[in-house]
C-alpha atoms as a PDB file:
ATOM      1  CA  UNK A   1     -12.883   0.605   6.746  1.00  0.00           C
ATOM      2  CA  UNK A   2     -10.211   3.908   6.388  1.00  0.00           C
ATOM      3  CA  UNK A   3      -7.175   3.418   8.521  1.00  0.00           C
ATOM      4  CA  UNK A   4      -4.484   6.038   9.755  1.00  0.00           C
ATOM      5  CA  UNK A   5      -1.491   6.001   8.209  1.00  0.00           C
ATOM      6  CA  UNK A   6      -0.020   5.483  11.566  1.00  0.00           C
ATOM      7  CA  UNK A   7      -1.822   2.537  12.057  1.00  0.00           C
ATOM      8  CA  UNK A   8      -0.729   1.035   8.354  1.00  0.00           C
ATOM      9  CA  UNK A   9       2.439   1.900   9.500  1.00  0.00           C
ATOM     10  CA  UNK A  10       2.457  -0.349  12.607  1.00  0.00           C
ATOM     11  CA  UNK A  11       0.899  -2.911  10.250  1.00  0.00           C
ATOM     12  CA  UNK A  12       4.058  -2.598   8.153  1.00  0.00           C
ATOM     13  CA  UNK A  13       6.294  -3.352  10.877  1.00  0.00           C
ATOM     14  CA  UNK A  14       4.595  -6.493  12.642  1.00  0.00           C
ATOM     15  CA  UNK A  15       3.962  -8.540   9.423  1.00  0.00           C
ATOM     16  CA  UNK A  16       6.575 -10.886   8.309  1.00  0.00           C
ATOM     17  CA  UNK A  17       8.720 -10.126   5.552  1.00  0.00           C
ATOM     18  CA  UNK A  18       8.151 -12.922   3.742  1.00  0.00           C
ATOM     19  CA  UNK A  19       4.305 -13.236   3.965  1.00  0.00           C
ATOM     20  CA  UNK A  20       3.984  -8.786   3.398  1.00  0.00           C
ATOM     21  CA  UNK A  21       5.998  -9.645   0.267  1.00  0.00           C
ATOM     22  CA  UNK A  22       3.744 -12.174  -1.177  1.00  0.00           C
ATOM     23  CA  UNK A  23       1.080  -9.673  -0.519  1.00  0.00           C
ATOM     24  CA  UNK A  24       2.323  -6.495  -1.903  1.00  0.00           C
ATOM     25  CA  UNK A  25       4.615  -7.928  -4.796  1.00  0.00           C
ATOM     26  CA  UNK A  26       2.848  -7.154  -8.053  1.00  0.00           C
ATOM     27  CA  UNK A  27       4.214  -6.040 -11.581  1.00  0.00           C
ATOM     28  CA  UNK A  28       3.474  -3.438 -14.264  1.00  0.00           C
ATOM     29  CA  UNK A  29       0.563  -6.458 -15.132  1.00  0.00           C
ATOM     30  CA  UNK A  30      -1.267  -7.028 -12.303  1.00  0.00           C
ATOM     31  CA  UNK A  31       0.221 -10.422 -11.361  1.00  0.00           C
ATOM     32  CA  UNK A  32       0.871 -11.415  -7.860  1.00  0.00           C
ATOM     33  CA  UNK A  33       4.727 -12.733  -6.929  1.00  0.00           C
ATOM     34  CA  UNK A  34       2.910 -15.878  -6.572  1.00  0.00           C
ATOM     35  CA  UNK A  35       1.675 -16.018  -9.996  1.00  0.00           C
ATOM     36  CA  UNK A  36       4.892 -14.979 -11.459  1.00  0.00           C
ATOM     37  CA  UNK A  37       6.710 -18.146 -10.073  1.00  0.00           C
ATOM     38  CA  UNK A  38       3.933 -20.654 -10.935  1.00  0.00           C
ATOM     39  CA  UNK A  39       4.885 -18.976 -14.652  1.00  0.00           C
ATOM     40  CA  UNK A  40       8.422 -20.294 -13.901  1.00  0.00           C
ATOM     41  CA  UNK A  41       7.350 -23.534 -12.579  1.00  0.00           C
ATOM     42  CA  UNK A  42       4.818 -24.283 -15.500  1.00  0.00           C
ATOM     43  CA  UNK A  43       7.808 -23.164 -17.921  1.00  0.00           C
ATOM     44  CA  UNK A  44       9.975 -25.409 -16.072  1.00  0.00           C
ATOM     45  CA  UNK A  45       7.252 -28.749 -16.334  1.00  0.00           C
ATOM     46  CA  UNK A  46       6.746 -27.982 -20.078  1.00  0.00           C
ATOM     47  CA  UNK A  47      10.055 -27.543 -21.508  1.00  0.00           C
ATOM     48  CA  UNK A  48      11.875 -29.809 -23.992  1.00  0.00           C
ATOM     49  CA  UNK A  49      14.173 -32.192 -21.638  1.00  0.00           C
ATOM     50  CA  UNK A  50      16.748 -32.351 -24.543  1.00  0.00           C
ATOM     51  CA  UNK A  51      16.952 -28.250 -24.605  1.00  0.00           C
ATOM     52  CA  UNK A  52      16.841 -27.357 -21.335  1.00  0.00           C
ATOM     53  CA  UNK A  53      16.516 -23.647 -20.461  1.00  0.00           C
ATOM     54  CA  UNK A  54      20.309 -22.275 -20.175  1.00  0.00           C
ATOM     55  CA  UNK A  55      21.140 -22.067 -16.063  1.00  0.00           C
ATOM     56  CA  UNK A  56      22.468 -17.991 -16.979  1.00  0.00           C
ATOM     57  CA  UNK A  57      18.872 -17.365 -18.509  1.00  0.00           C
ATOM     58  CA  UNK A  58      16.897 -19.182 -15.587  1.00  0.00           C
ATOM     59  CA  UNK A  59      18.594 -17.279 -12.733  1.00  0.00           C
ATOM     60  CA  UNK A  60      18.379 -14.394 -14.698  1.00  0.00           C
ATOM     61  CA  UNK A  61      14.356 -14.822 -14.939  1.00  0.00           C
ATOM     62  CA  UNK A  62      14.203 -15.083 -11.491  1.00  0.00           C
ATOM     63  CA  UNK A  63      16.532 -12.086 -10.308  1.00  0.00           C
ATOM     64  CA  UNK A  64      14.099 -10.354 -12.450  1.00  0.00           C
ATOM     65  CA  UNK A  65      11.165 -11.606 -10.132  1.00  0.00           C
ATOM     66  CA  UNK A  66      12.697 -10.690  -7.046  1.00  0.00           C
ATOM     67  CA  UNK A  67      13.332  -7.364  -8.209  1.00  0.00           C
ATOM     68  CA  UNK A  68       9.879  -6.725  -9.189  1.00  0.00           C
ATOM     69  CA  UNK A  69       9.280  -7.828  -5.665  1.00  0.00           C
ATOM     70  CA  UNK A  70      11.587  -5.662  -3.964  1.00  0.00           C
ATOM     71  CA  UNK A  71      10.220  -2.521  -6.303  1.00  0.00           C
ATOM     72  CA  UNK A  72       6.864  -3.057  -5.283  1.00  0.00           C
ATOM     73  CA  UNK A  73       8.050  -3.196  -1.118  1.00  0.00           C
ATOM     74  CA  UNK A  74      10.221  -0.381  -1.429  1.00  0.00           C
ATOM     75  CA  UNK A  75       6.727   1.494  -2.857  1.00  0.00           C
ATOM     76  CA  UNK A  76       4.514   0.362  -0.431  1.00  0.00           C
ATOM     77  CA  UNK A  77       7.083   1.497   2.390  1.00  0.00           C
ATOM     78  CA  UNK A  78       7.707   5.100   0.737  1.00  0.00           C
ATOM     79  CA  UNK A  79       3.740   5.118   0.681  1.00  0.00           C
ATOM     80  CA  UNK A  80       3.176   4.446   3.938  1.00  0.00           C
ATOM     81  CA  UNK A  81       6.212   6.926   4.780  1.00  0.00           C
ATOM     82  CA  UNK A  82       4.857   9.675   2.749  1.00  0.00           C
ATOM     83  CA  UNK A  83       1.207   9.139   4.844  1.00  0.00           C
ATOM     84  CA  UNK A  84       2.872   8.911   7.832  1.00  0.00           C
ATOM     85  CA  UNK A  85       4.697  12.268   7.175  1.00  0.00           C
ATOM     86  CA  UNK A  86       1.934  14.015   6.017  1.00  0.00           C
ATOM     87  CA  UNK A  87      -0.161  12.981   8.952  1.00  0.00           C
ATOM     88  CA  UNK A  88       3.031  14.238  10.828  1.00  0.00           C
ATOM     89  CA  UNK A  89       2.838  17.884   8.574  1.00  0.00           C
ATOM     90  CA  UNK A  90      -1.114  17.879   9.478  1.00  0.00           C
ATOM     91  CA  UNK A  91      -0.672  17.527  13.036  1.00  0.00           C
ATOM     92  CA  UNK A  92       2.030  19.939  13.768  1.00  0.00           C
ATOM     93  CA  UNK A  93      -0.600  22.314  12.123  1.00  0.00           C
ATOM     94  CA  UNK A  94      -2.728  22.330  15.032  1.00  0.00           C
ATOM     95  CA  UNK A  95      -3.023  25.907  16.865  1.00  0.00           C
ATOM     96  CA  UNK A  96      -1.475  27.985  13.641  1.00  0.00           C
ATOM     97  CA  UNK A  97      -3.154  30.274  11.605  1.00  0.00           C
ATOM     98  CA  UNK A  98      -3.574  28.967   7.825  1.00  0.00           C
ATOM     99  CA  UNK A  99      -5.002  30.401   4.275  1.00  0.00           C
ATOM    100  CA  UNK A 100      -6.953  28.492   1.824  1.00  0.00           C
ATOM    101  CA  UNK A 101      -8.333  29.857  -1.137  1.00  0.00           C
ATOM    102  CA  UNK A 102     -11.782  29.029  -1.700  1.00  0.00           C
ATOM    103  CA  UNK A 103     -14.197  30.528  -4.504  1.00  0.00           C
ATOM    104  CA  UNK A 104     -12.313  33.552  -5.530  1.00  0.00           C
ATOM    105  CA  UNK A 105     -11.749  34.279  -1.932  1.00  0.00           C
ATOM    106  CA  UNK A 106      -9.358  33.316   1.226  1.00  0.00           C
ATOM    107  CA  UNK A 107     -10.660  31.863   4.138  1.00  0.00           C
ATOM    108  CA  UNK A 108      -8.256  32.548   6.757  1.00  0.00           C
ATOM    109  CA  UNK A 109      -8.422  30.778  10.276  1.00  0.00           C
ATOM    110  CA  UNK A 110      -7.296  28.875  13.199  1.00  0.00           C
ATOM    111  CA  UNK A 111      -6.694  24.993  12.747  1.00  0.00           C
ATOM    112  CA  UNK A 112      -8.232  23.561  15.538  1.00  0.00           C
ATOM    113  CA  UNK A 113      -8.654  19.784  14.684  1.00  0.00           C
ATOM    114  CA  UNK A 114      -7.193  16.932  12.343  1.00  0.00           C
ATOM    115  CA  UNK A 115      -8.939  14.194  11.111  1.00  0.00           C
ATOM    116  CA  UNK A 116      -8.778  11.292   9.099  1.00  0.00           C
ATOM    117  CA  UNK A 117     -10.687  10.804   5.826  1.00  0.00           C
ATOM    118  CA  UNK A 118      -9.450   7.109   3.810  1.00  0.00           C
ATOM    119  CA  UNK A 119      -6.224   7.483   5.651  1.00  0.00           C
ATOM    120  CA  UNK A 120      -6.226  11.286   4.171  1.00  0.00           C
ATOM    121  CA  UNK A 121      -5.455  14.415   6.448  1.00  0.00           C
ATOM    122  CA  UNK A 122      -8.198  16.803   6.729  1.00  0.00           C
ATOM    123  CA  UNK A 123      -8.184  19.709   8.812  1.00  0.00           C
ATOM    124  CA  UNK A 124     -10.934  21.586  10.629  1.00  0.00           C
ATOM    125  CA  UNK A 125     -10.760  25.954  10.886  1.00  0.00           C
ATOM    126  CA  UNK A 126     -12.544  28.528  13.116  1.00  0.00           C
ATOM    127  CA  UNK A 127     -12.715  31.581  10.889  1.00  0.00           C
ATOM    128  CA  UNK A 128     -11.714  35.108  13.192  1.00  0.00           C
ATOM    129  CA  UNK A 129     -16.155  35.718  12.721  1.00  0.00           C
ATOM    130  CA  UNK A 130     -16.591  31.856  14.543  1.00  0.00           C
ATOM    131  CA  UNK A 131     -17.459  30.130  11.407  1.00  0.00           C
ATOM    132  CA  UNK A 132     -16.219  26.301  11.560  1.00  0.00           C
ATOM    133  CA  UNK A 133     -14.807  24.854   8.236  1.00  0.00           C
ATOM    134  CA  UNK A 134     -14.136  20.810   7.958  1.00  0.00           C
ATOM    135  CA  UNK A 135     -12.819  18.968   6.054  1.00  0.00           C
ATOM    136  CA  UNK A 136     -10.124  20.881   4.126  1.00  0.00           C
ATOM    137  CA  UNK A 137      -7.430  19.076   2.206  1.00  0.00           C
ATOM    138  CA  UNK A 138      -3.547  19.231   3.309  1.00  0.00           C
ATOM    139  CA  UNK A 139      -2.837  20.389  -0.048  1.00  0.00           C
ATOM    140  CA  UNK A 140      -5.287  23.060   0.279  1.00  0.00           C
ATOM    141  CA  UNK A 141      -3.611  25.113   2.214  1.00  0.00           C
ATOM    142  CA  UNK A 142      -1.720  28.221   0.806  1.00  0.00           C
ATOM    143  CA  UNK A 143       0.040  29.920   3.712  1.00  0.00           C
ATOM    144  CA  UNK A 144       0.751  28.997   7.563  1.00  0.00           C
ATOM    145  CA  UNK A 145       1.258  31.802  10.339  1.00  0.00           C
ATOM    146  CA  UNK A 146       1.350  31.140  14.008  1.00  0.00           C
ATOM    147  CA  UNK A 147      -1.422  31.396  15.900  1.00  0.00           C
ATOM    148  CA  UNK A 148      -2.962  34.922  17.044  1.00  0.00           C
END
């Protein structure tokens, strides 16, 4: 089911820190922050006893974990910021007069509705002869006047 990005948003800000960070922690691999410290713990179980990893190079493994953690939250909140803002940019849209190229030509027209395609803006245009246009991208757009 597609969500908002204003409802991911609220999402964000109720879960708790520690269990959204479990969640969205994952490295350049794939691996969960979850599987990344049962990596340590195994390592930790099945080293030698009489070479024991050095304390600088074990603290140093996991400061490396916890910032591949904090990477991946700070890009899951920019997403959710950059969705939110563009929902923002869509919506402010509403009653202006906008351009979009389309097949050689430019459809010009009146936004008159924003929806909400996989968490996506999408706008909706009366053309000045009445025609009604859906679903056109954010990005789509090449020029914004106000309204007539």
């Amino acid at each position: 089911m597609a969500t908002s990005p204003i409802e991911g948003l609220a999402n964000v800000q109720t879960d708790s820190g520690a269990n959204q960070g479990a969640q969205n922690a994952t490295d350049a691999f794939g691996l969960s922050f979850e599987s990344l410290l049962k990596i340590v713990l195994t390592q930790l179980t099945y080293q030698d006893p009489l070479k024991p990893m050095d304390n600088f190079e074990f603290v140093s493994q996991l400061a490396q974990f916890s910032q591949i953690q904090q990477t991946q939250d700070m890009s899951q909140a920019l997403q959710t910021l950059v969705a939110a803002q563009s929902s923002s940019q869509a919506a402010s849209l509403l009653g202006k007069t906008v351009d979009v190229p389309a097949s050689g030509i430019t459809l010009s027209g009146e936004v008159t509705a924003v929806s909400f395609i996989d968490g996506s803006p999408s706008l909706t245009i009366r053309t000045t002869d009445n025609q009604t246009i859906s679903n056109i991208a954010l990005n789509a757009v090449s020029q914004i006047r106000e309204g007539n």
